[in-house]
Protein backbone atom coordinates (compact mmCIF):
# COMPACT_ATOMS: atom_id res chain seq x y z
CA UNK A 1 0.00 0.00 0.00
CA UNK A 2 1.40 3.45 -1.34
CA UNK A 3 1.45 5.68 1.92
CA UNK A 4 2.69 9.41 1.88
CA UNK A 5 5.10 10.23 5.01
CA UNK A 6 6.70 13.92 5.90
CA UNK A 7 10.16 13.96 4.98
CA UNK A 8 13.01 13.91 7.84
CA UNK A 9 16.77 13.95 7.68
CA UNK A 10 16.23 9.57 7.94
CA UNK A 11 15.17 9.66 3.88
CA UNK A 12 17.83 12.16 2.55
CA UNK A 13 19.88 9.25 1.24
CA UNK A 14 16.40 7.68 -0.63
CA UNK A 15 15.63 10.98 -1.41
CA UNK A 16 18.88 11.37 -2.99
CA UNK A 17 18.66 8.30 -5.11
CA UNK A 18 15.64 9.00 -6.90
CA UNK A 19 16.05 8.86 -10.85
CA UNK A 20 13.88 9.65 -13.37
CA UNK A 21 14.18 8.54 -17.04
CA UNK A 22 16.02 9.77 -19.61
CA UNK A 23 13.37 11.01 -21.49
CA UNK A 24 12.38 13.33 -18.62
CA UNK A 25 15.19 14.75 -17.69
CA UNK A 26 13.52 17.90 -19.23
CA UNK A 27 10.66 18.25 -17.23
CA UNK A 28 11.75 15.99 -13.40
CA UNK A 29 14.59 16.98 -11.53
CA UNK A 30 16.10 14.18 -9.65
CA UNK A 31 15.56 13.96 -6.21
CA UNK A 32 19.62 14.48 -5.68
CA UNK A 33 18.78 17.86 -8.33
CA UNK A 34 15.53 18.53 -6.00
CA UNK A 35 17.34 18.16 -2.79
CA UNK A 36 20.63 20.76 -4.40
CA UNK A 37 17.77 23.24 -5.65
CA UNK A 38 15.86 23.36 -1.98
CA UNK A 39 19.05 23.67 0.12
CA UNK A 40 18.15 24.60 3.56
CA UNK A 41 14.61 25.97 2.29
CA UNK A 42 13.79 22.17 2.03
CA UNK A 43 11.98 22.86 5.63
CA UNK A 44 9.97 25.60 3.88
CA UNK A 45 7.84 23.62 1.97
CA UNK A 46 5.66 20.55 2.51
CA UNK A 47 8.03 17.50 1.38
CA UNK A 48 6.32 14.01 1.25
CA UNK A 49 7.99 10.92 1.01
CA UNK A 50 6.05 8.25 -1.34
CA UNK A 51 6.93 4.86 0.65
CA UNK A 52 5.52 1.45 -0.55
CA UNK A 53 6.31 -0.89 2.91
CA UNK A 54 9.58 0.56 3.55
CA UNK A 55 10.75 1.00 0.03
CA UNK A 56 11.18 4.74 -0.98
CA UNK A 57 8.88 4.96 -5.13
CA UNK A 58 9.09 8.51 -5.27
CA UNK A 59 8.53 11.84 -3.31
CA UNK A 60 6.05 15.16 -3.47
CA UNK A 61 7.07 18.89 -2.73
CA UNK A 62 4.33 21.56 -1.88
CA UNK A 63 3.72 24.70 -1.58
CA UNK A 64 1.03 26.60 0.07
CA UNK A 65 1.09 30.18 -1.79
CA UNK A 66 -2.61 30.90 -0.01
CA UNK A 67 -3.89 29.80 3.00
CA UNK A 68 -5.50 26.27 2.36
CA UNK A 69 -4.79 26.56 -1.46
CA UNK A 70 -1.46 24.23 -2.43
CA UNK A 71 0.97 24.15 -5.35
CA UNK A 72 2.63 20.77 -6.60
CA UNK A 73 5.72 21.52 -7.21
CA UNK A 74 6.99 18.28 -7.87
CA UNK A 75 5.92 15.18 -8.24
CA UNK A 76 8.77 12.29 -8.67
CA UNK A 77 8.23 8.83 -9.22
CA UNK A 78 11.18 6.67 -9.17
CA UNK A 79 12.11 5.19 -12.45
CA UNK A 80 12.32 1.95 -11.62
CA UNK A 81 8.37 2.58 -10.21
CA UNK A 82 6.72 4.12 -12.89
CA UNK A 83 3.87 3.12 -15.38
CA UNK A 84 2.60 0.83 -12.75
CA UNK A 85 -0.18 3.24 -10.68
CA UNK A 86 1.79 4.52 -8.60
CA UNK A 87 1.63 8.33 -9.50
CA UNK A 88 -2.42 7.35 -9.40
CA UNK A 89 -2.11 6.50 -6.07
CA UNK A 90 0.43 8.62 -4.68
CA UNK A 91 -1.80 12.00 -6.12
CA UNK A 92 -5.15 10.14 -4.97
CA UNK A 93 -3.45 9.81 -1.28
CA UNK A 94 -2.15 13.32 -1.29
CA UNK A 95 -5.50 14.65 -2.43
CA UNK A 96 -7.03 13.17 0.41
CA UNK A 97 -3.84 13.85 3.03
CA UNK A 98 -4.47 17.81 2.01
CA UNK A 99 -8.28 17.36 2.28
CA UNK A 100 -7.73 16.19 5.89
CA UNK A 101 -6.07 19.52 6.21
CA UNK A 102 -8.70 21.43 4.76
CA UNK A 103 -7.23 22.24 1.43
CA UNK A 104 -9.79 23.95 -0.79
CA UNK A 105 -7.30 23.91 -4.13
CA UNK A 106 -4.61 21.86 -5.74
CA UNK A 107 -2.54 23.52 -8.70
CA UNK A 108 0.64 22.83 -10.96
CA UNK A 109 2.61 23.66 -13.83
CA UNK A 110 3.23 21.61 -16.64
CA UNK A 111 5.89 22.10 -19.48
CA UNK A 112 3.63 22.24 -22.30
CA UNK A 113 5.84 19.66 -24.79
CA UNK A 114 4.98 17.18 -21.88
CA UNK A 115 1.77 15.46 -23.04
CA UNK A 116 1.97 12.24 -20.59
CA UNK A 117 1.53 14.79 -17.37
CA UNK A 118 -0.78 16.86 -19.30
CA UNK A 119 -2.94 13.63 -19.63
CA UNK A 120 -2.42 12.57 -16.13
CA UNK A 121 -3.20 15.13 -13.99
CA UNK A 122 -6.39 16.10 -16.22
CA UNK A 123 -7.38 12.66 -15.86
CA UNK A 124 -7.18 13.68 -12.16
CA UNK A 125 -9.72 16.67 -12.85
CA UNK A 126 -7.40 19.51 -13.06
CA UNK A 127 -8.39 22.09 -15.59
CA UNK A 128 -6.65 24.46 -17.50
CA UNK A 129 -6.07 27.93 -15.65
CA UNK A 130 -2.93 29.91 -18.21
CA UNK A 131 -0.02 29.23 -19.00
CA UNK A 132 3.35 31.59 -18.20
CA UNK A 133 6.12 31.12 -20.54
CA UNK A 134 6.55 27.59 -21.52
CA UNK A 135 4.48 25.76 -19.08
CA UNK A 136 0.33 25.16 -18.79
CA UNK A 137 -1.02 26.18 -15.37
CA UNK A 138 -3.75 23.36 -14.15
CA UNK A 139 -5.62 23.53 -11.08
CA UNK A 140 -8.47 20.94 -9.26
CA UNK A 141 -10.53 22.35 -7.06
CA UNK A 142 -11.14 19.96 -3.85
CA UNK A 143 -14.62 19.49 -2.97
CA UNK A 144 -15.80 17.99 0.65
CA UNK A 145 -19.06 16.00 1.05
């Protein structure tokens, strides 16, 4: 079972090790590139590791820009991990981790050559907000019962 835990100094090495393949080098940074980018602002944002058992698939950086309102900025799925559901289930279980929080809006940015994430994450309901530069802003809104 794919379960989503906040990232502590214990993962840094799995983070570290996280590869993505070649083909989208472009678009994923790898967790070692996510980890050199973040620096000591890695406390800044929300950083979730994607565990299946005790095995590290992937890992999910947020931000919240407004209160209750969250940006994905990445969303890394091992290589070894992918095409399997595991980015399904790893955006289905943060959907609902943020909805425990009260989260009233999910949104991302896409580079627009990159058709596969396009697909997913409108497949996940997110709808086309602009676009700034080179990349498509998407956003889901996240709707309680």
């Amino acid at each position: 079972m794919i379960r989503l835990v906040d990232y502590s100094d214990d993962y840094y090495n799995a983070l570290r090790n996280l590869q993505v393949l070649p083909s989208q080098s472009c678009f994923v940074c790898t967790g070692k590139a996510m980890l050199e980018k973040l620096g000591e602002d890695i406390r800044k944002n929300r950083l979730y590791m994607v565990l299946f058992g005790d095995i590290t698939y992937g890992a999910v950086l947020l931000r919240e820009y407004k209160e209750h309102e969250f940006f994905i900025w990445q969303l890394l799925i091992d290589q070894r991990h992918q095409d399997n559901g595991v980015g399904k289930t790893t955006l289905r279980e943060l959907i609902q981790k943020l909805k425990a929080q009260g989260a009233t809006k999910l949104t991302t940015t896409i580079i627009k050559d990159n058709v596969k994430s396009l697909s997913f994450f409108e497949g996940f309901g997110f709808k086309y907000i602009g676009e700034i530069d080179n990349e498509v802003n998407l956003a889901v809104d996240i709707y309680y019962e």
